[in-house]
Protein backbone atom coordinates (compact mmCIF):
# COMPACT_ATOMS: atom_id res chain seq x y z
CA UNK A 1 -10.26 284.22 72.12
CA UNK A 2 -11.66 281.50 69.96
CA UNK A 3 -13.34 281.89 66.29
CA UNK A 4 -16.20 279.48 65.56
CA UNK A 5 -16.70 279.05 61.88
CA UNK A 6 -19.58 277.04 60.64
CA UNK A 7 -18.71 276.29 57.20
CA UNK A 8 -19.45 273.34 54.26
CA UNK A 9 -17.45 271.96 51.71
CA UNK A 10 -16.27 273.55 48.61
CA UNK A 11 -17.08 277.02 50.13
CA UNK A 12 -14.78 279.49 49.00
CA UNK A 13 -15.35 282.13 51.85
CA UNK A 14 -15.19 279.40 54.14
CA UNK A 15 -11.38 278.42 53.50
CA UNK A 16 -10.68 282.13 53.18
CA UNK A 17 -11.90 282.26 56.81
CA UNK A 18 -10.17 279.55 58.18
CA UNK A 19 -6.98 280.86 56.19
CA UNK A 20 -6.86 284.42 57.74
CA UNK A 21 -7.12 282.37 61.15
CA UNK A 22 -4.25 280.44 60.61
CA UNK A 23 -2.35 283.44 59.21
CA UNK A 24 -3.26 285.42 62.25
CA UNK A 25 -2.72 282.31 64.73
CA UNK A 26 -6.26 282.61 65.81
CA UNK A 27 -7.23 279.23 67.44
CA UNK A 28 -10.36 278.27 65.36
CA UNK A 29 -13.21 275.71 65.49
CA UNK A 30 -14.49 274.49 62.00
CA UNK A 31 -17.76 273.21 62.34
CA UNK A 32 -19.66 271.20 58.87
CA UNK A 33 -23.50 272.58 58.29
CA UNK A 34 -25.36 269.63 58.01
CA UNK A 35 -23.11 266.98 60.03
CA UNK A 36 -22.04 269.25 62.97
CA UNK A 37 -25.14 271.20 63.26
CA UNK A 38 -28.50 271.34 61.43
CA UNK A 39 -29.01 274.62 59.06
CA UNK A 40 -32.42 274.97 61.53
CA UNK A 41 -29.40 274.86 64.73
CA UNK A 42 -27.13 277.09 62.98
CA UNK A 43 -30.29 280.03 62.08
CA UNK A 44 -31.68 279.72 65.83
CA UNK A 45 -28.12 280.34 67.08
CA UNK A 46 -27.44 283.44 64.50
CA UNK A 47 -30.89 284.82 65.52
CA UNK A 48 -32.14 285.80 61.73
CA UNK A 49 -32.39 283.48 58.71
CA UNK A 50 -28.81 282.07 57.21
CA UNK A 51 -28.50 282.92 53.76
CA UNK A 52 -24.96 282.28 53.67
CA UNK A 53 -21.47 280.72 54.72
CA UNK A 54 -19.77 280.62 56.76
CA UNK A 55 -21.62 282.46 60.31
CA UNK A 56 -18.62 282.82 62.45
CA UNK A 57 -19.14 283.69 66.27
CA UNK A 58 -15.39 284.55 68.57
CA UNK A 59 -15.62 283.38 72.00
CA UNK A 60 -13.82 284.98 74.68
CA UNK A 61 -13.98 284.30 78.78
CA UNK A 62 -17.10 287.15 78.58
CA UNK A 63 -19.45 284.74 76.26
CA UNK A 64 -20.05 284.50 72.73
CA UNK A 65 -20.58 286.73 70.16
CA UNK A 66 -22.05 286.56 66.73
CA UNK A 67 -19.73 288.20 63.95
CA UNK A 68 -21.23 287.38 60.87
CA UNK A 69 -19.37 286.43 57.96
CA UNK A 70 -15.99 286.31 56.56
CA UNK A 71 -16.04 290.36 55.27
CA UNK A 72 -17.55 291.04 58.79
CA UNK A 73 -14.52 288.83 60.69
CA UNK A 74 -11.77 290.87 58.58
CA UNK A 75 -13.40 294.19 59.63
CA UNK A 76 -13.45 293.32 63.41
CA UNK A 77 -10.08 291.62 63.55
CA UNK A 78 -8.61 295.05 61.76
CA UNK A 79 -10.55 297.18 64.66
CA UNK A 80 -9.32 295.01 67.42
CA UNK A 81 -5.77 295.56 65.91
CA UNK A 82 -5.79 299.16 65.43
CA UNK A 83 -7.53 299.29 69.39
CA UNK A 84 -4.47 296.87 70.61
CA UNK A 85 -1.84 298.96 68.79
């Protein structure tokens, strides 16, 4: 499993994301809106009009799938837990 974060700078919820990887040893991808992919990329990815950062998507060997943002990634890392304990 693999988080992709698309983030910017000086994004608070961002850093919190990319924290709670690191504390959980989640291999991550941080990827910059506007250099690593266009804000017009990013909303045709999500599927439904980005109104915030960071859109975060975990990729496993069964494809890719779109989380949301960092509230949504702490709720579905807790359910995976309680389902793996």
């Amino acid at each position: 499993m693999e988080v992709i974060i698309y983030g910017k700078e000086g994004c608070i919820n961002c850093d919190k994301t990319r924290m709670l990887c690191q504390i959980q040893s989640l291999p991550f991808q941080y990827l910059l809106v506007g250099t690593d992919i266009t804000a017009e990329a990013l909303q045709e990815k999500v599927g439904q009009p980005v109104r915030s950062l960071p859109q975060i998507f975990i990729s496993t060997e069964d494809g890719t799938t779109y989380v949301g943002g960092y509230d949504d990634l702490r709720t579905q890392l807790r359910q995976l837990s309680l389902t793996t304990a």
